[in-house]
Protein backbone atom coordinates (compact mmCIF):
# COMPACT_ATOMS: atom_id res chain seq x y z
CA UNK A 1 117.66 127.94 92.06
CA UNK A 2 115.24 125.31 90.69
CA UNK A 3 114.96 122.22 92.79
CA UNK A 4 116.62 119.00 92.24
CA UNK A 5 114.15 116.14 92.47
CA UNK A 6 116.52 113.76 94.55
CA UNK A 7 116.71 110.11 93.12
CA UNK A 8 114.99 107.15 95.34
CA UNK A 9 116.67 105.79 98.21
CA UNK A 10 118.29 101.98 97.18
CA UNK A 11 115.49 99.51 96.89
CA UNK A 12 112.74 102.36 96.73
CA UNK A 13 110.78 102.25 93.47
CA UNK A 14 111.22 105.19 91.31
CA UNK A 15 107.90 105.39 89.87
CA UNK A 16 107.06 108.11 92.72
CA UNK A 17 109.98 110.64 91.73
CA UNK A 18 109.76 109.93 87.60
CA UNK A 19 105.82 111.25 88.22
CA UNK A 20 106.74 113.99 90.71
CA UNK A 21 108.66 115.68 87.32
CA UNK A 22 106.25 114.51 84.90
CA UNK A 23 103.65 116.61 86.83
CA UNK A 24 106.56 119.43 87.12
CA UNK A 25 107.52 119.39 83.95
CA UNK A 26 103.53 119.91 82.84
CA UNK A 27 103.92 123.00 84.75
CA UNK A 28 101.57 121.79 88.22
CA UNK A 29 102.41 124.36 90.57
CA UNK A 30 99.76 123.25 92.86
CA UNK A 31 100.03 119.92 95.02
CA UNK A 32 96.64 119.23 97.31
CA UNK A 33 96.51 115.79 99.84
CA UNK A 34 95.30 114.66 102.72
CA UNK A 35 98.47 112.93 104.46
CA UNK A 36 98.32 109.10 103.05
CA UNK A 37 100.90 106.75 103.06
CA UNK A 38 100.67 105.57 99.11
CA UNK A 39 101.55 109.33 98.24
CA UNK A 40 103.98 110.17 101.08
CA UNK A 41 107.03 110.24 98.92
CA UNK A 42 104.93 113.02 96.25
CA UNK A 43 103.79 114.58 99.45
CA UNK A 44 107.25 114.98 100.95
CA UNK A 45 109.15 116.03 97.48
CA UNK A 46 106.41 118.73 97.17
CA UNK A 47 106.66 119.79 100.32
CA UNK A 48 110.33 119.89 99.96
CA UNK A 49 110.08 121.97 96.75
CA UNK A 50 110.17 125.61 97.09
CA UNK A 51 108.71 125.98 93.47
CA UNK A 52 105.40 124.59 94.40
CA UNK A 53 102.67 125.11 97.14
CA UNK A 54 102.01 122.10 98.85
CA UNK A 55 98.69 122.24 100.68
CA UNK A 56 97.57 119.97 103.10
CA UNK A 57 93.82 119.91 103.12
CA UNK A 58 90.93 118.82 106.25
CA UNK A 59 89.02 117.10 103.57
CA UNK A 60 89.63 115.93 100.12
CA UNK A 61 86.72 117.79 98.37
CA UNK A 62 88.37 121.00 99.49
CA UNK A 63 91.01 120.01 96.67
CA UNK A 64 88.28 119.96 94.01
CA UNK A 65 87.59 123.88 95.07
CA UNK A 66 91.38 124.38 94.58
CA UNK A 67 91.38 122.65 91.33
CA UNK A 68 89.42 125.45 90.03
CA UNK A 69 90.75 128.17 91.73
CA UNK A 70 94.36 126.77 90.45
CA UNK A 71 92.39 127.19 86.94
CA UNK A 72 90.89 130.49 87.13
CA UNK A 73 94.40 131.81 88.19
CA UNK A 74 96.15 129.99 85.57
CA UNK A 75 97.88 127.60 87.50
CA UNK A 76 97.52 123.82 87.29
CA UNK A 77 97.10 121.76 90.27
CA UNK A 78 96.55 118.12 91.62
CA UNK A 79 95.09 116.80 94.12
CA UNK A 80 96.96 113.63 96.19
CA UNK A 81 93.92 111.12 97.79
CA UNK A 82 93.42 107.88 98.74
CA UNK A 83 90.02 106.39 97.22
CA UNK A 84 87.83 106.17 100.72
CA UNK A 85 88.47 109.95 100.39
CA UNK A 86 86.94 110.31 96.88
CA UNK A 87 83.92 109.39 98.59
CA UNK A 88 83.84 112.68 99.59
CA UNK A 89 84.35 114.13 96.63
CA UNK A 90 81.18 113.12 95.03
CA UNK A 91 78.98 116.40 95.50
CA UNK A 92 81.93 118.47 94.71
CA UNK A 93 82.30 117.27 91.61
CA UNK A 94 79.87 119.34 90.20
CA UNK A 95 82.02 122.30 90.10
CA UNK A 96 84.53 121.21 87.51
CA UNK A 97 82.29 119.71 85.36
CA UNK A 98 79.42 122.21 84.83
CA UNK A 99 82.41 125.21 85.34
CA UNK A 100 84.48 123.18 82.80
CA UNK A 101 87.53 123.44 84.91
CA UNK A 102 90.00 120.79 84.35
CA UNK A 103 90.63 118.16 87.53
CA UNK A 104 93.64 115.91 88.33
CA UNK A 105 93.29 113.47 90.52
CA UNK A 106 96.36 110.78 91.71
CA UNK A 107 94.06 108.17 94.44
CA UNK A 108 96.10 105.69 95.90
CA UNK A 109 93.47 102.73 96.03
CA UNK A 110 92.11 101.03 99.21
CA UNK A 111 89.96 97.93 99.08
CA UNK A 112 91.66 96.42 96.23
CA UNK A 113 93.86 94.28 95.37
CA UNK A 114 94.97 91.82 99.16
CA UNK A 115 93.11 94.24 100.45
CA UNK A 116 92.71 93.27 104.36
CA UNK A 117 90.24 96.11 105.80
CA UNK A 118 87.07 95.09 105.62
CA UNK A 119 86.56 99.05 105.96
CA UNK A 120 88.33 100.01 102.91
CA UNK A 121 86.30 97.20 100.91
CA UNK A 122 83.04 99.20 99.97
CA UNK A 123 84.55 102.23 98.41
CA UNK A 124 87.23 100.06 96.83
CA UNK A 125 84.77 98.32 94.86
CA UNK A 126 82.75 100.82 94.32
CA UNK A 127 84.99 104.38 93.96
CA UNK A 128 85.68 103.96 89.91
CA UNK A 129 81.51 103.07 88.65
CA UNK A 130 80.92 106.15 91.68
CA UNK A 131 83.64 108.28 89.32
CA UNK A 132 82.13 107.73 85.80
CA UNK A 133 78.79 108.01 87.05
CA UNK A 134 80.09 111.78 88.24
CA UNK A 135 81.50 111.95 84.36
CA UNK A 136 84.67 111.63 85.41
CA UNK A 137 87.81 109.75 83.46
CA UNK A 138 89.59 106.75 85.65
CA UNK A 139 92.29 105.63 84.37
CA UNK A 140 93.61 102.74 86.62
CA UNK A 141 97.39 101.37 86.99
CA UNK A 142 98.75 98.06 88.11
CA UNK A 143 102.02 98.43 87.06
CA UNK A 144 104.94 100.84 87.24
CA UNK A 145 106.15 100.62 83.94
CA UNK A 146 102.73 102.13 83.60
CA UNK A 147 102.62 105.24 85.41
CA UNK A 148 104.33 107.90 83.15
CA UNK A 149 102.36 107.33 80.04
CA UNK A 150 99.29 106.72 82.15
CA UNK A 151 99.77 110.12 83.99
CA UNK A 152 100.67 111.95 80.73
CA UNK A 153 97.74 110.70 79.30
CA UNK A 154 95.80 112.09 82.08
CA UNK A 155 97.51 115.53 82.35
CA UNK A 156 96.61 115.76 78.33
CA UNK A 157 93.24 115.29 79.13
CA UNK A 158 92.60 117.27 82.04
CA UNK A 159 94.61 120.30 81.11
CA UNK A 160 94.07 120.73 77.70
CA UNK A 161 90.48 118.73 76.86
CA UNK A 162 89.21 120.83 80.67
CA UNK A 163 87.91 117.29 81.68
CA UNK A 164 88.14 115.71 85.02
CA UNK A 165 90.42 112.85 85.58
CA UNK A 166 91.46 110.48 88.29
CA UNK A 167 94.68 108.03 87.78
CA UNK A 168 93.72 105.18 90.12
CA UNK A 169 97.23 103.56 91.56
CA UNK A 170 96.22 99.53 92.70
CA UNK A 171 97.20 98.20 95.49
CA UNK A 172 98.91 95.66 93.27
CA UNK A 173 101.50 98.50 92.46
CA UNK A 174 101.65 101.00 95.83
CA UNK A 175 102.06 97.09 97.61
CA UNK A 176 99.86 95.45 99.88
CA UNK A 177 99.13 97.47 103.88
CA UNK A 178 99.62 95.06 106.83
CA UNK A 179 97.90 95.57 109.83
């Protein structure tokens, strides 16, 4: 019985669920993540979802492995992070873009916009230049009415052009943390 992506609770936004079944409708099987709060609704629908795996990972460069394992057993997969965990990515990197495996990346973004951790600053500023430099595509939204082309656009591009590709969500959209 396939499942039923359930619609938002009343004054959630939506933008979560629509890009839960874009990503299901592209045929991504695989869902990676480190638990973060700016993915928790895609972390709980996939979890939830007894058509996908759902794999919750010590590190977020492990996801990069699984990328192209996903690949080389013709599955697709993303991987859920929040941008201090890119940082950890970096090395890993490597593997899909000598192998020529396509990578999909959704990072919730720290260090942005209101940003109030003076922790989350450095990599916040820094995670997208730190991407390209690594040759991979960032493609950066700020607002919802952005997200499904923006994610198409992405899936298009990792899946069928094998590049690597991370959709950067603001903290102007996901909404400002309070501490």
């Amino acid at each position: 019985m396939p499942f039923d992506i359930p619609s938002p609770p009343p004054g959630d936004p939506s933008w979560p669920y629509e890009m839960y079944k874009l990503l299901k409708d592209e045929g991504v099987t695989q869902f990676s993540y480190v638990p973060d709060a700016g993915h928790k609704v895609m972390i709980n629908l996939s979890l939830d979802d007894p058509d996908v795996h759902s794999i919750p990972l010590t590190t977020e460069e492990e996801g990069v492995a699984m990328a192209a394992g996903a690949h080389l057993g013709g599955q697709k997969h993303v991987l859920l992070m929040q941008s201090s965990g890119a940082g950890n990515c970096i090395n890993m990197l490597s593997l899909p873009r000598i192998g020529k495996f396509p990578f999909l990346s959704i990072v919730s973004m720290r260090g942005d916009f209101g940003e109030g951790n003076p922790w989350q600053m450095p990599m916040g500023k820094s995670i997208q230049p730190v991407l390209e430099a690594c040759e991979v595509v960032c493609l950066k939204i700020e607002d919802s009415s952005e997200v499904i082309s923006t994610v198409s656009a992405a899936m298009t591009m990792a899946f069928q052009s094998q590049e690597s590709v991370c959709v950067l969500l603001s903290q102007k959209m996901l909404g400002i943390k309070k501490f």
